[in-house]
C-alpha atoms as a PDB file:
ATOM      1  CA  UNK A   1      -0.796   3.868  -0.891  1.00  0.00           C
ATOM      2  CA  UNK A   2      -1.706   0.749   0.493  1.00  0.00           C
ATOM      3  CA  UNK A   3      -4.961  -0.474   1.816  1.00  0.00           C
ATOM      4  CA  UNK A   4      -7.053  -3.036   3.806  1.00  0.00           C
ATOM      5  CA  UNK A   5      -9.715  -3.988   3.101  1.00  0.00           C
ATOM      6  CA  UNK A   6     -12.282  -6.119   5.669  1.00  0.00           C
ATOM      7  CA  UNK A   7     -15.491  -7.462   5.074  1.00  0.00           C
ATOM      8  CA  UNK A   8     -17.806  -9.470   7.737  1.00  0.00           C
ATOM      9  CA  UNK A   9     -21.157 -10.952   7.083  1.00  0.00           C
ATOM     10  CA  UNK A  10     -23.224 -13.831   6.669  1.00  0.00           C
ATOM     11  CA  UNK A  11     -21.838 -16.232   3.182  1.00  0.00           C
ATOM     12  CA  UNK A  12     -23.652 -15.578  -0.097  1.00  0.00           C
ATOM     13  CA  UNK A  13     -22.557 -16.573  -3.580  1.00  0.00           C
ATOM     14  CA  UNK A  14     -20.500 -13.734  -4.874  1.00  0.00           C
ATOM     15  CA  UNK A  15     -18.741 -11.704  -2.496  1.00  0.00           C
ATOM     16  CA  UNK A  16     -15.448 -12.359  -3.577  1.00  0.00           C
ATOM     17  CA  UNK A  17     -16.136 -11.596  -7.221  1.00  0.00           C
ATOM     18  CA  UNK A  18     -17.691  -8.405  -5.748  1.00  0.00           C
ATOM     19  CA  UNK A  19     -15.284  -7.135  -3.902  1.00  0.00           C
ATOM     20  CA  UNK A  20     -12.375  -7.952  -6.636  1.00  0.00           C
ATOM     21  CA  UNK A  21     -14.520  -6.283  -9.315  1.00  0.00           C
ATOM     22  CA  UNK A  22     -14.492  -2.618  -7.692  1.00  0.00           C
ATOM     23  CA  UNK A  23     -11.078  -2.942  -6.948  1.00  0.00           C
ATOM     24  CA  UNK A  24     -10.252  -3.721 -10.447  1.00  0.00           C
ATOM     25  CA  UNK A  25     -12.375  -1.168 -11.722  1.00  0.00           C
ATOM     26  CA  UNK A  26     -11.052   1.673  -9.439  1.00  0.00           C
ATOM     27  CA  UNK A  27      -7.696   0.474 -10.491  1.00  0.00           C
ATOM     28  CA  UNK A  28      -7.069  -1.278  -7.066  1.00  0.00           C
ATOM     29  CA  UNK A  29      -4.619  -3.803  -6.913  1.00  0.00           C
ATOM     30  CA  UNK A  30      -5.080  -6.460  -4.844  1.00  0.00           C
ATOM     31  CA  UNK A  31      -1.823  -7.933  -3.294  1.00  0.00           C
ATOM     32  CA  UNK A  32      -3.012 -10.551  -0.782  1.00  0.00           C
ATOM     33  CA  UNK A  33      -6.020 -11.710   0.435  1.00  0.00           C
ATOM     34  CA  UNK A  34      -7.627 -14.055   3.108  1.00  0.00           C
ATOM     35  CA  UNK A  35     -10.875 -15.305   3.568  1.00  0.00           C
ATOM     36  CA  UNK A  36     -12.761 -17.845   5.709  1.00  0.00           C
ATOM     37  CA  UNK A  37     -15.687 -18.772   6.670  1.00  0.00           C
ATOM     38  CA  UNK A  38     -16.811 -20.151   9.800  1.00  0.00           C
ATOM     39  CA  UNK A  39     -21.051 -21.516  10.622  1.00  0.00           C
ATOM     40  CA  UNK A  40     -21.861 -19.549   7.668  1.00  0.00           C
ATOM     41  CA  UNK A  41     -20.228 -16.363   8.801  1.00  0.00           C
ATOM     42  CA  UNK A  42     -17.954 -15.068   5.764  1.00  0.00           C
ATOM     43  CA  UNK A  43     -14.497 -12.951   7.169  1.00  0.00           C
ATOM     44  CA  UNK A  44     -11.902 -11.573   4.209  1.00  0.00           C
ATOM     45  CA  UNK A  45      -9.033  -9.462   4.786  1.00  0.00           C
ATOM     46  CA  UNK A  46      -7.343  -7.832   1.690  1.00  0.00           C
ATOM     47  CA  UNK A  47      -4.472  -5.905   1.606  1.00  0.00           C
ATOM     48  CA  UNK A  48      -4.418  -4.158  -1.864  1.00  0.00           C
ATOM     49  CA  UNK A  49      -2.318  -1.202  -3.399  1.00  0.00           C
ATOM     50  CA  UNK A  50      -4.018   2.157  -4.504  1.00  0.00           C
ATOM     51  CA  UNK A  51      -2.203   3.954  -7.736  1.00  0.00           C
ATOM     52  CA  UNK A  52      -2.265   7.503  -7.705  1.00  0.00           C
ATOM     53  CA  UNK A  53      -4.186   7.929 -11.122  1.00  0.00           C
ATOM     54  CA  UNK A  54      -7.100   5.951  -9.368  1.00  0.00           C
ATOM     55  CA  UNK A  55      -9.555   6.551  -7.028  1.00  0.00           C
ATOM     56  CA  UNK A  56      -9.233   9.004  -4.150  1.00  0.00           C
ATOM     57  CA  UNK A  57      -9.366   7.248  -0.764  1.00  0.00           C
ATOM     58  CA  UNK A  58     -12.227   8.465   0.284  1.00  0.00           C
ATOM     59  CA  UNK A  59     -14.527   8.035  -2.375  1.00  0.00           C
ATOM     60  CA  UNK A  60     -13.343   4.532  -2.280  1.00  0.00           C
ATOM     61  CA  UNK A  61     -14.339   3.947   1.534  1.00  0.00           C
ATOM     62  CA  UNK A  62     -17.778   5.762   0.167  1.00  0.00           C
ATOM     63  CA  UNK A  63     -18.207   3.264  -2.540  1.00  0.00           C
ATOM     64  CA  UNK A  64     -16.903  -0.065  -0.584  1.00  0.00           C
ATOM     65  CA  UNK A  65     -19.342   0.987   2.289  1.00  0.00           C
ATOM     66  CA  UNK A  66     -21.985   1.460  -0.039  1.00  0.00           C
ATOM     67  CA  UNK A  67     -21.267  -1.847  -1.924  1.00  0.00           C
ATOM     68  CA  UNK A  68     -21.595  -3.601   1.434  1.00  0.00           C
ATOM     69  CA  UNK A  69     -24.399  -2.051   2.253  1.00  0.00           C
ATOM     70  CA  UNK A  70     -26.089  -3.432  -0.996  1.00  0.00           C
ATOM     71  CA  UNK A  71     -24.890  -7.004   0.019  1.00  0.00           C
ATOM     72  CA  UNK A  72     -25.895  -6.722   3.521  1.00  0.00           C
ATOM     73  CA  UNK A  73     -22.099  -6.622   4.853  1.00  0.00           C
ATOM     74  CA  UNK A  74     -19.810  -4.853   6.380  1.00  0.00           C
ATOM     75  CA  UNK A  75     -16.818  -3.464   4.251  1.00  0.00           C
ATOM     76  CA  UNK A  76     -13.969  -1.054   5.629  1.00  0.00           C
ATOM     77  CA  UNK A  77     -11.499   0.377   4.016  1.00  0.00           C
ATOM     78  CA  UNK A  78      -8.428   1.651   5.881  1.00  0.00           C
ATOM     79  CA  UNK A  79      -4.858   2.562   5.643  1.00  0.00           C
ATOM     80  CA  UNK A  80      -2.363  -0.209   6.038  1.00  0.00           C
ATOM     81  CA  UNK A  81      -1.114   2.051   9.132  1.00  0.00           C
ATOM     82  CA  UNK A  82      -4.219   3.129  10.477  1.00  0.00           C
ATOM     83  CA  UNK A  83      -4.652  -1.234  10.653  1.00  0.00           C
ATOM     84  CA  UNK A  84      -1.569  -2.349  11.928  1.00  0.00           C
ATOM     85  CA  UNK A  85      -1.716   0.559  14.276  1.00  0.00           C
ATOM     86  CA  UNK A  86      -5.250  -0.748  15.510  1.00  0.00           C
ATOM     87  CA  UNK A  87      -4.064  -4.273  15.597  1.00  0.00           C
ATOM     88  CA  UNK A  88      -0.384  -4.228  17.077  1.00  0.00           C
ATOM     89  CA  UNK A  89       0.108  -6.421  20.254  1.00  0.00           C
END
């Protein structure tokens, strides 16, 4: 299954590294990513693949949400459909 990933919030050192170390150790695989920041406003978008043998979905979104709740961000975790479905023009 694959997965987006967002996360919004103000720049600190280590979000990246964060983010990319609970992926890796849910057995996440991260297939592209973006990330900019703007006035010290940090935006990434990662699109990553799930493996079966990993994580369920949901307690990933559980643990993402709570990781960005730690860091004082905001991290979603959806369904590559669910997004482009949100976002089609």
């Amino acid at each position: 299954m694959r997965i987006v990933i967002t996360v919004l919030g103000r720049d600190k050192v280590g979000i990246v590294a964060r983010v990319a170390t609970t992926c890796a150790e849910e057995k996440i695989n991260i297939v592209d990513i973006n990330q900019n920041i703007m006035e010290g406003f940090f935006n990434m978008v990662l699109l990553a693949d799930m493996s079966d043998d990993g994580i369920s979905f949901k307690a990933a979104q559980e643990k993402f949400t709570k990781l960005g709740d730690e860091m004082g961000l905001e991290i979603r975790l959806q369904s590559e459909e669910i997004f482009k479905a949100m976002h089609r023009v």
